[in-house]
Protein backbone atom coordinates (compact mmCIF):
# COMPACT_ATOMS: atom_id res chain seq x y z
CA UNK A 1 -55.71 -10.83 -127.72
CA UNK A 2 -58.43 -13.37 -127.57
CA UNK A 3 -58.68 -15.75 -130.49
CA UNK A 4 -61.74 -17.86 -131.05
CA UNK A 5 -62.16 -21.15 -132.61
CA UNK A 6 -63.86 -21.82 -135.66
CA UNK A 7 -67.82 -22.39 -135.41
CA UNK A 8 -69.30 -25.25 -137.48
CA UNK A 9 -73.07 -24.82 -137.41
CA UNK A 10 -73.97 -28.54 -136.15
CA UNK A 11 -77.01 -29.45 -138.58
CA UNK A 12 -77.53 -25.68 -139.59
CA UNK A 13 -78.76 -23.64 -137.16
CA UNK A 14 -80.49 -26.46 -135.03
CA UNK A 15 -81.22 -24.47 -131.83
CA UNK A 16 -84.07 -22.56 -133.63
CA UNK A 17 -84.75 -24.50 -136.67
CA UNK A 18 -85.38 -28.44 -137.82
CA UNK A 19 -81.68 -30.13 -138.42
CA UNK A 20 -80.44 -30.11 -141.77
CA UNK A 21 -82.91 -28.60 -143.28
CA UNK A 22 -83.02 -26.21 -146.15
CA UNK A 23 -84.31 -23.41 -144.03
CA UNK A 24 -81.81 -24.09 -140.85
CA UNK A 25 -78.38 -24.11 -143.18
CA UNK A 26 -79.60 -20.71 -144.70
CA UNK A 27 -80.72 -19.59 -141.27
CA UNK A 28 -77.66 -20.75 -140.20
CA UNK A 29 -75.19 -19.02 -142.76
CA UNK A 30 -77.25 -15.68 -142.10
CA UNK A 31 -76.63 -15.62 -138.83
CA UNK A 32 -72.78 -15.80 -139.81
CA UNK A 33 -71.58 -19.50 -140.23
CA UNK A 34 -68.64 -20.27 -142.34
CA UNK A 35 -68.60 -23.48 -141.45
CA UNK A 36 -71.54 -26.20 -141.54
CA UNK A 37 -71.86 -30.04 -140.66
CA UNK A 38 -74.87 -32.32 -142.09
CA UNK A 39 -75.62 -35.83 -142.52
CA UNK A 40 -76.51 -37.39 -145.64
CA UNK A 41 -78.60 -41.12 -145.73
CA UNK A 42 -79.73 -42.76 -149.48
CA UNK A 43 -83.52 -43.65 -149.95
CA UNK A 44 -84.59 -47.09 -151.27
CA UNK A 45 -83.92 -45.84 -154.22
CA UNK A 46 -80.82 -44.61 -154.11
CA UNK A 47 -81.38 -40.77 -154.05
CA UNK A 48 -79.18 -38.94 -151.29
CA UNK A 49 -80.77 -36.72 -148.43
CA UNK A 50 -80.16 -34.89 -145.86
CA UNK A 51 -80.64 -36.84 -142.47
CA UNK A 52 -79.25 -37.79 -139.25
CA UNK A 53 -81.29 -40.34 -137.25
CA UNK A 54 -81.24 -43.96 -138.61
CA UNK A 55 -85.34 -44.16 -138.52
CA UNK A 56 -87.77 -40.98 -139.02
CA UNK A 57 -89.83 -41.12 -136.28
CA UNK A 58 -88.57 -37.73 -134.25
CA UNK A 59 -88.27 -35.44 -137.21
CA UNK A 60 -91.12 -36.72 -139.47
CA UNK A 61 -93.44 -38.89 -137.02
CA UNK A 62 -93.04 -41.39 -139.80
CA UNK A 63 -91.84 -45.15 -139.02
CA UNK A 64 -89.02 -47.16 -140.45
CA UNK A 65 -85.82 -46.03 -142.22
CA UNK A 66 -85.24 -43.62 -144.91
CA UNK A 67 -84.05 -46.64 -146.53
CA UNK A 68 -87.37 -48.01 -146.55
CA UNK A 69 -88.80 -45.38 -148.91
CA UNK A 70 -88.48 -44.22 -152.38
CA UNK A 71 -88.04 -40.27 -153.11
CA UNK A 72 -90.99 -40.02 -154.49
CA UNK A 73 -92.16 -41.35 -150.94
CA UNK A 74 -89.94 -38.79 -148.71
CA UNK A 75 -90.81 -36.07 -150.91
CA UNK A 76 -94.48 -36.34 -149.39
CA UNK A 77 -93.04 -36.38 -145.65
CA UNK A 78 -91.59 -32.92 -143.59
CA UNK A 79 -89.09 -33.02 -141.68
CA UNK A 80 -90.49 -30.66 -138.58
CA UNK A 81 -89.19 -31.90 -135.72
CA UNK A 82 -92.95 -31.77 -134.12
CA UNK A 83 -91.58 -32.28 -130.30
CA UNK A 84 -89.52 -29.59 -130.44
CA UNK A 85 -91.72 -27.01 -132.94
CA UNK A 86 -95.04 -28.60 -132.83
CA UNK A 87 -96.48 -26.75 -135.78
CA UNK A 88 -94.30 -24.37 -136.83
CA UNK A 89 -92.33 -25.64 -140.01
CA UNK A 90 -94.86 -28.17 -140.38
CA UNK A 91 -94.17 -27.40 -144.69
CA UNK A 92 -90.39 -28.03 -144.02
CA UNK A 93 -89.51 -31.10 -146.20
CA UNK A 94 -86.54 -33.16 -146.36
CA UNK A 95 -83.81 -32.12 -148.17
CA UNK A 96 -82.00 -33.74 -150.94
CA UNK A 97 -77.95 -33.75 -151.67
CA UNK A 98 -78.69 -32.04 -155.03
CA UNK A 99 -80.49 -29.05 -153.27
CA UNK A 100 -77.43 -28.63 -151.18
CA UNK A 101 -75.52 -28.18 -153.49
CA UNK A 102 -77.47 -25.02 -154.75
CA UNK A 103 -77.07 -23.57 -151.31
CA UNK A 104 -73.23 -24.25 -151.73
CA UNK A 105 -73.12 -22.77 -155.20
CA UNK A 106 -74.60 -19.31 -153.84
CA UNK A 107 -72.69 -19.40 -150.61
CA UNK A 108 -69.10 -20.33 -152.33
CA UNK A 109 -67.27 -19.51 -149.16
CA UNK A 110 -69.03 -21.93 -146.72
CA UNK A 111 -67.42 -24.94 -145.82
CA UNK A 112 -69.26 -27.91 -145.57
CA UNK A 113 -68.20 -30.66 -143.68
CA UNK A 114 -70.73 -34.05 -144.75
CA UNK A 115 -71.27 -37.49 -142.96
CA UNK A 116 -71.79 -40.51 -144.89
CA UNK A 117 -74.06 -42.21 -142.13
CA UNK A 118 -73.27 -45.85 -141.16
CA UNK A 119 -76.78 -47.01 -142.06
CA UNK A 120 -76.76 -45.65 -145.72
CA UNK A 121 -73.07 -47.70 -145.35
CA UNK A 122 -74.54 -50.78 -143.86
CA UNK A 123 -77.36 -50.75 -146.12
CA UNK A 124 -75.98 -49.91 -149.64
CA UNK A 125 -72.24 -50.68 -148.97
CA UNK A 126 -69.31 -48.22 -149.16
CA UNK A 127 -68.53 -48.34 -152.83
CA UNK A 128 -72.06 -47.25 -154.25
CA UNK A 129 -72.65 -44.95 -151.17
CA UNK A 130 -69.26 -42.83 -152.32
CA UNK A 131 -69.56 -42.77 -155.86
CA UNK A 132 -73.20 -41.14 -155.55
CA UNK A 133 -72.30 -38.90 -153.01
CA UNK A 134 -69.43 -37.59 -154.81
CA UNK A 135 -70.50 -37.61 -158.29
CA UNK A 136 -73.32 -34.67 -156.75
CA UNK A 137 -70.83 -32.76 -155.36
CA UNK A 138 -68.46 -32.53 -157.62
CA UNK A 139 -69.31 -29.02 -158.75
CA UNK A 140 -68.01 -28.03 -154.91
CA UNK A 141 -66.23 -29.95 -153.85
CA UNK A 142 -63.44 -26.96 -152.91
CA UNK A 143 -65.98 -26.45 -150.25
CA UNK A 144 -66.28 -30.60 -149.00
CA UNK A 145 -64.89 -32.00 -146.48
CA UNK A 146 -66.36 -35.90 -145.90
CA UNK A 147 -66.91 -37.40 -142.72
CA UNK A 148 -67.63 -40.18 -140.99
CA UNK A 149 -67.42 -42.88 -137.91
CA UNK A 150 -66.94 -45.71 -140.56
CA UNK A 151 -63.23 -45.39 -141.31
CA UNK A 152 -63.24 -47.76 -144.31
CA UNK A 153 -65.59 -45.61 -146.32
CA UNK A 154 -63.02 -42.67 -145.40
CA UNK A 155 -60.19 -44.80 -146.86
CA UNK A 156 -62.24 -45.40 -149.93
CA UNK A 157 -62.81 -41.68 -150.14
CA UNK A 158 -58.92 -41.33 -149.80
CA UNK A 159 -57.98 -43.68 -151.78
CA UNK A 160 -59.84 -43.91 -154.54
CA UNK A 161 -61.02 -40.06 -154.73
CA UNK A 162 -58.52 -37.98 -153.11
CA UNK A 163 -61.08 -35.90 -151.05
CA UNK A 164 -60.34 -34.52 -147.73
CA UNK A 165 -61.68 -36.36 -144.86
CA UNK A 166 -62.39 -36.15 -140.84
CA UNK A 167 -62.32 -39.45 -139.08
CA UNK A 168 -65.57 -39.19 -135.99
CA UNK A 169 -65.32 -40.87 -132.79
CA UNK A 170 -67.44 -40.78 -129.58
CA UNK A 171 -64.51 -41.30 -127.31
CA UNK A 172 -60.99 -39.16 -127.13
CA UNK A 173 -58.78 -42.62 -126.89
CA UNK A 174 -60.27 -44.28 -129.89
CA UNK A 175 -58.08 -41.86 -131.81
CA UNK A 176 -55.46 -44.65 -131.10
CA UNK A 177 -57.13 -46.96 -133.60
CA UNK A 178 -54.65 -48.82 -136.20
CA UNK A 179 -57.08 -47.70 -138.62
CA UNK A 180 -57.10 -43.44 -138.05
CA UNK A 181 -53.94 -44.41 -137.50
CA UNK A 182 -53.49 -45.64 -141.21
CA UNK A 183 -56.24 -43.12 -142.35
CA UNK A 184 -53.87 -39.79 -141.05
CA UNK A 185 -57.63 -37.73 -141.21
CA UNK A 186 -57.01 -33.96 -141.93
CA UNK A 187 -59.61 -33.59 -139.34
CA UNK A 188 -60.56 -35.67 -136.27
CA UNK A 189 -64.07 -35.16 -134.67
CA UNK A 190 -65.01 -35.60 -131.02
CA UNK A 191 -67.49 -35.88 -128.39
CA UNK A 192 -66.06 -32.73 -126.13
CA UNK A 193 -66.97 -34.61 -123.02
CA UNK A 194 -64.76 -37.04 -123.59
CA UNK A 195 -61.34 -34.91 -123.97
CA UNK A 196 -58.96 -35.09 -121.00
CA UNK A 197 -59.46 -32.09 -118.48
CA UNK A 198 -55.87 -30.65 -118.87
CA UNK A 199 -53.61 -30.29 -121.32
CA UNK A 200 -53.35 -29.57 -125.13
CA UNK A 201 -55.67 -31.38 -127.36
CA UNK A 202 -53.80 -32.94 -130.32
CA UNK A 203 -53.65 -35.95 -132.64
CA UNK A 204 -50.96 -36.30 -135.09
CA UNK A 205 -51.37 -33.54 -138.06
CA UNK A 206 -55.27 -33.59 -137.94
CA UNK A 207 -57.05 -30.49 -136.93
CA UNK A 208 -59.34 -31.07 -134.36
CA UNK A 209 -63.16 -30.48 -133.97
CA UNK A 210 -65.75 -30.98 -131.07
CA UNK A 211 -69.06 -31.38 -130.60
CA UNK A 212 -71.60 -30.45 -128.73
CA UNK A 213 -71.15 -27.36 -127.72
CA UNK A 214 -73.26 -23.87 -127.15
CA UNK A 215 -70.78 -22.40 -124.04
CA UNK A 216 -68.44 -19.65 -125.26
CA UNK A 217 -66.59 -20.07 -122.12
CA UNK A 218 -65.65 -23.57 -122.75
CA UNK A 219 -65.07 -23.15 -126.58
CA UNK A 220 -62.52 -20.70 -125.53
CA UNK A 221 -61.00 -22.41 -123.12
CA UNK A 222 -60.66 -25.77 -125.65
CA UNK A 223 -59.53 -23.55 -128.43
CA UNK A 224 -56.78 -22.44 -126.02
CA UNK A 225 -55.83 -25.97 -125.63
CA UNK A 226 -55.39 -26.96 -129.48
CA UNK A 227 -58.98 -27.68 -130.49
CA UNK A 228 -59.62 -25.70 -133.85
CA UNK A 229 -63.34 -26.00 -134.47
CA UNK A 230 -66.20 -26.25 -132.06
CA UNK A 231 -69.76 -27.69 -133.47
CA UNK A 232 -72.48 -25.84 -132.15
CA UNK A 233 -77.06 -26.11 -132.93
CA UNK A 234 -76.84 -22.42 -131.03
CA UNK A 235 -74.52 -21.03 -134.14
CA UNK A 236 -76.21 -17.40 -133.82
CA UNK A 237 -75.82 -17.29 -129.95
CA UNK A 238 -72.28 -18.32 -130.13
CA UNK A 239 -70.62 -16.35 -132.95
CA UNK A 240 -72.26 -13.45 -131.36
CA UNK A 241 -71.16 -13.94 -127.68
CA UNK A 242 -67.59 -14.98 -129.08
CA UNK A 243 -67.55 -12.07 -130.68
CA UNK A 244 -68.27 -9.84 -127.61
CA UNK A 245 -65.56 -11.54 -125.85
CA UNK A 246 -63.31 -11.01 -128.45
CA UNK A 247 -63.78 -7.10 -128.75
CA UNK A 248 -63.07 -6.90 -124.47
């Protein structure tokens, strides 16, 4: 019998809609995602949103950071992705933590897995990033799992809050670090392209995740090899070719 890995929809359902985005998570968990992965970034004034990209020129065609603005500001921008949709969701605006956490609250069995970005870290410092963070999600936080490259602000999340945490790394022998080391992540992120071509995929007690991938050939084939959850922008595609392979 064919088992396949766990989907996490990378950004919502990115393939077909702007990245983490209210309308791409829900798009996303409609089209069967249990799993989800977004990126959160604090505003000049200290409100938390949803955002990946450490200036917002290709999703909003705005300059600077979204450090540089207030909310008030980034309430007035949309995060539309123009290259990729042109018009389309041209209305799409960027989403805040809090509204998030609605979408969580209606979709109680959806797992969320959210990256504190290292320029909200840089910029505000890990302490005052956390405690923000967490303090909004603290109605789900059964459904949280916090991310991130920086491995400090994981400790600080382990140590000081007890929340589950996945260390994220670009390359498959960083894992080797004294600090994951020290850190033990339930969960260890990683560029797929950078895993070894043979043999089983493992690192200590953490379960493993990797991204990018929209190939249900190769998710397979990982999955076979140790890797529990596969990130994916084509979440729709892939749960429903999976699925097809499953049922031969």
């Amino acid at each position: 019998m064919i088992i396949p890995p766990k989907l996490i929809a990378h950004r919502g359902y990115t393939q077909h809609y702007p990245e983490n985005t209210l309308l791409g998570l829900e798009a996303a968990i409609e089209a069967g995602a249990e799993y989800i992965e977004v990126d959160i970034q604090l505003s000049k004034d200290q409100v938390v949103f949803l955002f990946h990209d450490r200036n917002l020129q290709r999703l909003c065609g705005q300059k600077g950071a979204l450090h540089d603005y207030s909310a008030a500001e980034l309430s007035r921008f949309k995060a539309s992705d123009p290259d990729r949709f042109a018009y389309k969701y041209v209305d799409t605006p960027i989403l805040t933590l809090i509204g998030l956490v609605g979408l969580m609250q209606r979709h109680p069995m959806v797992i969320v897995f959210v990256e504190l970005k290292r320029s909200s870290l840089e910029k505000f410092g890990h302490e005052l990033m956390v405690k923000k963070v967490l303090s909004i999600l603290q109605p789900v936080q059964s459904q949280c799992v916090m991310i991130s490259y920086d491995i400090a602000a994981l400790a600080h999340v382990r140590d000081h809050h007890k929340w589950p945490v996945g260390a994220v790394i670009d390359e498959w022998q960083e894992r080797s670090n004294k600090a994951i080391e020290s850190l033990n992540p339930q969960y260890l992120f990683c560029d797929l392209d950078t895993l070894p071509k043979k043999g089983p995929v493992k690192y200590s007690s953490s379960r493993i995740a990797v991204f990018e991938c929209t190939d249900p050939v190769v998710a397979l084939a990982l999955h076979k090899r140790g890797v529990e959850f596969v990130e994916t922008f084509a979440i729709g595609e892939m749960h429903e070719q999976l699925q097809m392979m499953v049922k031969k």
